[in-house]
Protein backbone atom coordinates (compact mmCIF):
# COMPACT_ATOMS: atom_id res chain seq x y z
CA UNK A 1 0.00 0.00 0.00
CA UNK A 2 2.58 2.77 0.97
CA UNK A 3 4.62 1.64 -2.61
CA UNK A 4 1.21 2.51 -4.13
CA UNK A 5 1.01 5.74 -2.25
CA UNK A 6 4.05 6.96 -3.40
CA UNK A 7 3.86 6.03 -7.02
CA UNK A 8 0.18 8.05 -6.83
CA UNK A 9 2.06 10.75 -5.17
CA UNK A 10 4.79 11.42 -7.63
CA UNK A 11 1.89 10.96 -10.51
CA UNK A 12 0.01 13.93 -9.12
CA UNK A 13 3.28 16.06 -8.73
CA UNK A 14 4.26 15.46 -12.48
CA UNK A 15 0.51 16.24 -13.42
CA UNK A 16 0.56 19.64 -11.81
CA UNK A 17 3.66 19.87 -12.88
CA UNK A 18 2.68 19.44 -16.45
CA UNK A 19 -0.68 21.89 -16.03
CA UNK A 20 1.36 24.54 -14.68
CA UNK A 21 3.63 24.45 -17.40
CA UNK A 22 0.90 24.52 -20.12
CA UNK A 23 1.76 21.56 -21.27
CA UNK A 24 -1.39 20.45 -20.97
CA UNK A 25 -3.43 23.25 -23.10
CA UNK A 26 -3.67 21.50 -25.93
CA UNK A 27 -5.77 18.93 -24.18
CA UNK A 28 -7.92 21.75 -22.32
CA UNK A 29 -6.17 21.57 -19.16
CA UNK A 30 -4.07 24.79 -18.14
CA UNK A 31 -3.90 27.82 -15.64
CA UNK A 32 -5.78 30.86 -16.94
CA UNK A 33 -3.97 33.30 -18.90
CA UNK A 34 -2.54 36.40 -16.62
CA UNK A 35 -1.23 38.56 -19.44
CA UNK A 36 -3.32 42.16 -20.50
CA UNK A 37 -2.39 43.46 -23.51
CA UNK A 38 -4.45 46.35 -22.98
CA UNK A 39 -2.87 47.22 -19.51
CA UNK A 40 0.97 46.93 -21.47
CA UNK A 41 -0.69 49.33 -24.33
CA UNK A 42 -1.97 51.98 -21.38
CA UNK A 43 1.68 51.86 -19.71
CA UNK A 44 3.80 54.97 -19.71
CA UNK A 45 7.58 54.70 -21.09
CA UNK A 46 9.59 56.70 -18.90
CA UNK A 47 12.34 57.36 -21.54
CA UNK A 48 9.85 59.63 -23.37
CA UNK A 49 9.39 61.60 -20.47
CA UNK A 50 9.72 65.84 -20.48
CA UNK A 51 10.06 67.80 -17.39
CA UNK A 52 8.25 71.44 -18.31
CA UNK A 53 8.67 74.72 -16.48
CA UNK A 54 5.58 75.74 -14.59
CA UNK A 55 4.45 79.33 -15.62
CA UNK A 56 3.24 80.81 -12.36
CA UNK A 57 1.85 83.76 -14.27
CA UNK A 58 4.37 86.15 -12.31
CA UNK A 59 6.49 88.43 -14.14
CA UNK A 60 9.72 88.62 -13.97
CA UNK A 61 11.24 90.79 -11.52
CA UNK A 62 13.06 93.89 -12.92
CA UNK A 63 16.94 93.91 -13.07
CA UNK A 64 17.86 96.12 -9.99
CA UNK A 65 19.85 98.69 -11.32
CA UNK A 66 24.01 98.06 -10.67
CA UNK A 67 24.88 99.11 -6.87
CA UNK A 68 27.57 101.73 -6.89
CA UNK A 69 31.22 99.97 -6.47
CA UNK A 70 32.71 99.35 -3.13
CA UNK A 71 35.37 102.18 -3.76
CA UNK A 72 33.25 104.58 -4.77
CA UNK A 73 30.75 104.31 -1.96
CA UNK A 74 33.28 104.17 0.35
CA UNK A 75 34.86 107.22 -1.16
CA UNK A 76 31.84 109.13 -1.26
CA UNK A 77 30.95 108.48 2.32
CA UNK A 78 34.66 109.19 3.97
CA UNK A 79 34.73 112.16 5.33
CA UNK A 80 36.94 114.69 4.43
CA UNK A 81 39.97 114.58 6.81
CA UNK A 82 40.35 117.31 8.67
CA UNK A 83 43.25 119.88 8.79
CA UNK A 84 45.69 119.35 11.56
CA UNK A 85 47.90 121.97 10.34
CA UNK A 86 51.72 122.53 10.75
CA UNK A 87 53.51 123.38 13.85
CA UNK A 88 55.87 126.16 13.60
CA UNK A 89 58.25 127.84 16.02
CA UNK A 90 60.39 130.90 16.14
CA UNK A 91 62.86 132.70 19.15
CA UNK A 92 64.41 132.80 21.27
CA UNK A 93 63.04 136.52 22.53
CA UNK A 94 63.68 138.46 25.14
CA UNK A 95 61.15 140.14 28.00
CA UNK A 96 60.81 143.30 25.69
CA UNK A 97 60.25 141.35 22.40
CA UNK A 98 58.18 138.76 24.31
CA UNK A 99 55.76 141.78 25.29
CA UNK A 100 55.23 142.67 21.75
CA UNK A 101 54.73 139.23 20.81
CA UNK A 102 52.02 139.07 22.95
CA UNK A 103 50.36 142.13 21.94
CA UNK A 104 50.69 141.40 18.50
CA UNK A 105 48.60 138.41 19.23
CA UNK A 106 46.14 138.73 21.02
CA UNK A 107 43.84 139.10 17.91
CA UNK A 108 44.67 135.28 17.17
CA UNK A 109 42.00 131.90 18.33
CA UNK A 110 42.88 131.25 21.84
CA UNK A 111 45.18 127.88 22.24
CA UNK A 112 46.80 128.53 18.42
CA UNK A 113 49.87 130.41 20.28
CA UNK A 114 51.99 130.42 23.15
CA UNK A 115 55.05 131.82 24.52
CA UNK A 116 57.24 128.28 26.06
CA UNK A 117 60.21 129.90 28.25
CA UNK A 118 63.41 128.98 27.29
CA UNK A 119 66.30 130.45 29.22
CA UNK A 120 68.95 132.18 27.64
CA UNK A 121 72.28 130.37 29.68
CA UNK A 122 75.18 133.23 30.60
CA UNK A 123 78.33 133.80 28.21
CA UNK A 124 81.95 134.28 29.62
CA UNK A 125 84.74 136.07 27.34
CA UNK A 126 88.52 135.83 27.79
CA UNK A 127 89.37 139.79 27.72
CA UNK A 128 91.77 141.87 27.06
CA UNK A 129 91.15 145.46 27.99
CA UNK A 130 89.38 148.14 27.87
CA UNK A 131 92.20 150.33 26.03
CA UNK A 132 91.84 154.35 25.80
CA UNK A 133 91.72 154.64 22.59
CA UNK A 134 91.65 153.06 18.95
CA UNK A 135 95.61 153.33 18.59
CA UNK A 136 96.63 151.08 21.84
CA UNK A 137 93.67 148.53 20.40
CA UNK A 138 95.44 148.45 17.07
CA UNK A 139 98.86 147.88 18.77
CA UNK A 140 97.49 145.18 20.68
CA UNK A 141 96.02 143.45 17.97
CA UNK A 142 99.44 143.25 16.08
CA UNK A 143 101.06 141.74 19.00
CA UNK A 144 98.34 139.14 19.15
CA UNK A 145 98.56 138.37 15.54
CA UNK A 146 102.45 137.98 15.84
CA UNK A 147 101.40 135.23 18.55
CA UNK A 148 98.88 133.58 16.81
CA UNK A 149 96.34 134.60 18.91
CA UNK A 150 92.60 134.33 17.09
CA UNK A 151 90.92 137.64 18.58
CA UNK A 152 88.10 139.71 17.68
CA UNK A 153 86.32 142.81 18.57
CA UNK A 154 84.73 142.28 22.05
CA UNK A 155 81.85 144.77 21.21
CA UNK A 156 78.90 146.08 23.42
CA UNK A 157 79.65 147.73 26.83
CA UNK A 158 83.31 146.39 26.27
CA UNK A 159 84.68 148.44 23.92
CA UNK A 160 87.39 149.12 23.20
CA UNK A 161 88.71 145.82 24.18
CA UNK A 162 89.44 142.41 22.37
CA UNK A 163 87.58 139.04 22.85
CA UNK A 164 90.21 136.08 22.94
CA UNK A 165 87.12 133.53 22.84
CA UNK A 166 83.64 133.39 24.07
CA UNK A 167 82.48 130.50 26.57
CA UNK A 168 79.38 128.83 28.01
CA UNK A 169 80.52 128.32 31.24
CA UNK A 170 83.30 130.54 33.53
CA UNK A 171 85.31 127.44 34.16
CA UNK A 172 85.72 126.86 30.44
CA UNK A 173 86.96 130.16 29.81
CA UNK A 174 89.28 129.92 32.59
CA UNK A 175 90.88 127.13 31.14
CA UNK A 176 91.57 128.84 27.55
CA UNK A 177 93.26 131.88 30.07
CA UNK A 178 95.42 129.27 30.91
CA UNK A 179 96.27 128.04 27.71
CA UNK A 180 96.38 131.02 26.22
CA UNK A 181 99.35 131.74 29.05
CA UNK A 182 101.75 129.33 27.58
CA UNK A 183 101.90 131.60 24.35
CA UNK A 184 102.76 134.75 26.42
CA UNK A 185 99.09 136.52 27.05
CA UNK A 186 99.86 138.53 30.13
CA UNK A 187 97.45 141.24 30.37
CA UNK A 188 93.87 139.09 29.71
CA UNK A 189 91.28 138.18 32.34
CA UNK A 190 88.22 136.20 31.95
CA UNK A 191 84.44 138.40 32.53
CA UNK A 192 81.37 137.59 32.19
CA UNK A 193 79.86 139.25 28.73
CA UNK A 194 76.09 138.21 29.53
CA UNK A 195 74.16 136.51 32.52
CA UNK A 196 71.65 134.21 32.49
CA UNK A 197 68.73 135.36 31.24
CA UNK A 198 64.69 134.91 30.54
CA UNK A 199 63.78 134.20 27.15
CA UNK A 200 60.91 132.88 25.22
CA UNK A 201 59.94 130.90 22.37
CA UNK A 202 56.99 131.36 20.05
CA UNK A 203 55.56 128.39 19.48
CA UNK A 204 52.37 127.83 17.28
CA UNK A 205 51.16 123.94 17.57
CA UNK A 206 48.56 123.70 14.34
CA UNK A 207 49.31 126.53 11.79
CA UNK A 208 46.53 125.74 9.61
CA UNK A 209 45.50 127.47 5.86
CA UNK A 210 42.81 129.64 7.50
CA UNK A 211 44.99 130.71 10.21
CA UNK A 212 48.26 131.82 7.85
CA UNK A 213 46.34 135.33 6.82
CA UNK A 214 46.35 136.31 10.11
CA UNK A 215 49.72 135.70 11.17
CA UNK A 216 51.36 138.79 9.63
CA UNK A 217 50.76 140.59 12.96
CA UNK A 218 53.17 138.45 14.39
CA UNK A 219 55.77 138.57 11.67
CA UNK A 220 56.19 143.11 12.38
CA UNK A 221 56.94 141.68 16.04
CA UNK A 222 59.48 139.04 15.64
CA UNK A 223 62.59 141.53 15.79
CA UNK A 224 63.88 139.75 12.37
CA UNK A 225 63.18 136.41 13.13
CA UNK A 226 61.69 133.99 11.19
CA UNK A 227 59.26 131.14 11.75
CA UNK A 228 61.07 127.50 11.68
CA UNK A 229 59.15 123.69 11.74
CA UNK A 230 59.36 122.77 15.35
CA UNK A 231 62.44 120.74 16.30
């Protein structure tokens, strides 16, 4: 019985095998047909696909019209710089011509002027002495040249003398006297020709275009001096 069973089982597996297969159909046994022509007809082929460009009915917008360049905005927004002006000195002056200085300015924008003290240090003078008259100067001046002795005029309140060199400090001119005692100067001493005094420079910080006009006041004051950059 079981030999049977299988021999009926492996019949019906090569039957259904054989119906699925259509091998069958001629005898009017087969699986219905799945195929739809229709439904292949209907399908859409990709590859003749277009992609189109949706009019939304808007208009295009209008070109904005070409921003001004970088350099020229920025040019036309810096701000013109502004006129420091140049600094400009002159001096030194004494008390006297300091007063007039200050008169002649006082027309001028407060803070464009000042007067900065600046001490005028004391000069000593080796000297030789005051002589009676212009004959004993010229005689003494000979016997100076024959000695090679450089001397001038000693001027001023010492006249008539002879200066044998003009010194910033005593002690310096006392050391020339000495020197000047190895080649047989007898008669010379050592004064002082000018003390220590109070002077004054004119300083103006910012000389600008609009102030130049007004600084010929000034110049008529400046005893002959003229304006410098500051140092």
């Amino acid at each position: 019985m079981l030999r049977l069973a299988v021999i009926a089982l492996l019949l019906a597996n090569a039957g259904y095998y054989a119906w699925s297969q259509g091998l069958l159909r001629d005898w009017g046994f087969a699986p219905e047909e799945q195929a739809e022509p229709q439904r292949m007809d209907q399908q859409i082929r990709p590859e003749t696909l277009q992609i189109l460009r949706v009019n939304s009915g808007k208009a295009p917008a209008a070109a904005s019209p070409a921003a001004p360049s970088a350099a020229a905005a920025a040019s036309a927004e810096a701000p013109t710089p502004p006129d420091t002006g140049e600094c400009l000195q002159a001096g030194v002056f004494d008390e006297r011509q300091a007063d007039a200085l200050r008169a002649a300015a006082a027309n001028l924008p407060q803070g464009s002027w000042l007067l900065e003290p600046t001490p005028v240090p004391g000069r000593w003078m080796v000297y030789m002495g005051r002589f009676e008259d212009l004959e004993t100067l010229d005689r003494k001046r000979a016997e100076l040249r024959a000695r090679k002795v450089d001397h001038d005029r000693a001027g001023g309140t010492l006249e008539f003398g002879l200066s044998l060199g003009r010194f910033a400090s005593k002690e310096a001119a006392e050391r020339e006297l000495a020197t000047l005692g190895g080649k047989g100067v007898r008669t010379a001493r050592v004064v002082q020709e000018r003390p220590d005094t109070a002077g004054f420079t004119l300083r103006l910080p910012a000389v600008t275009e609009s102030l130049r006009p007004q600084l010929d006041a000034l110049r008529t004051a400046m005893a002959g001096k003229t304006m410098r950059a500051c140092g």
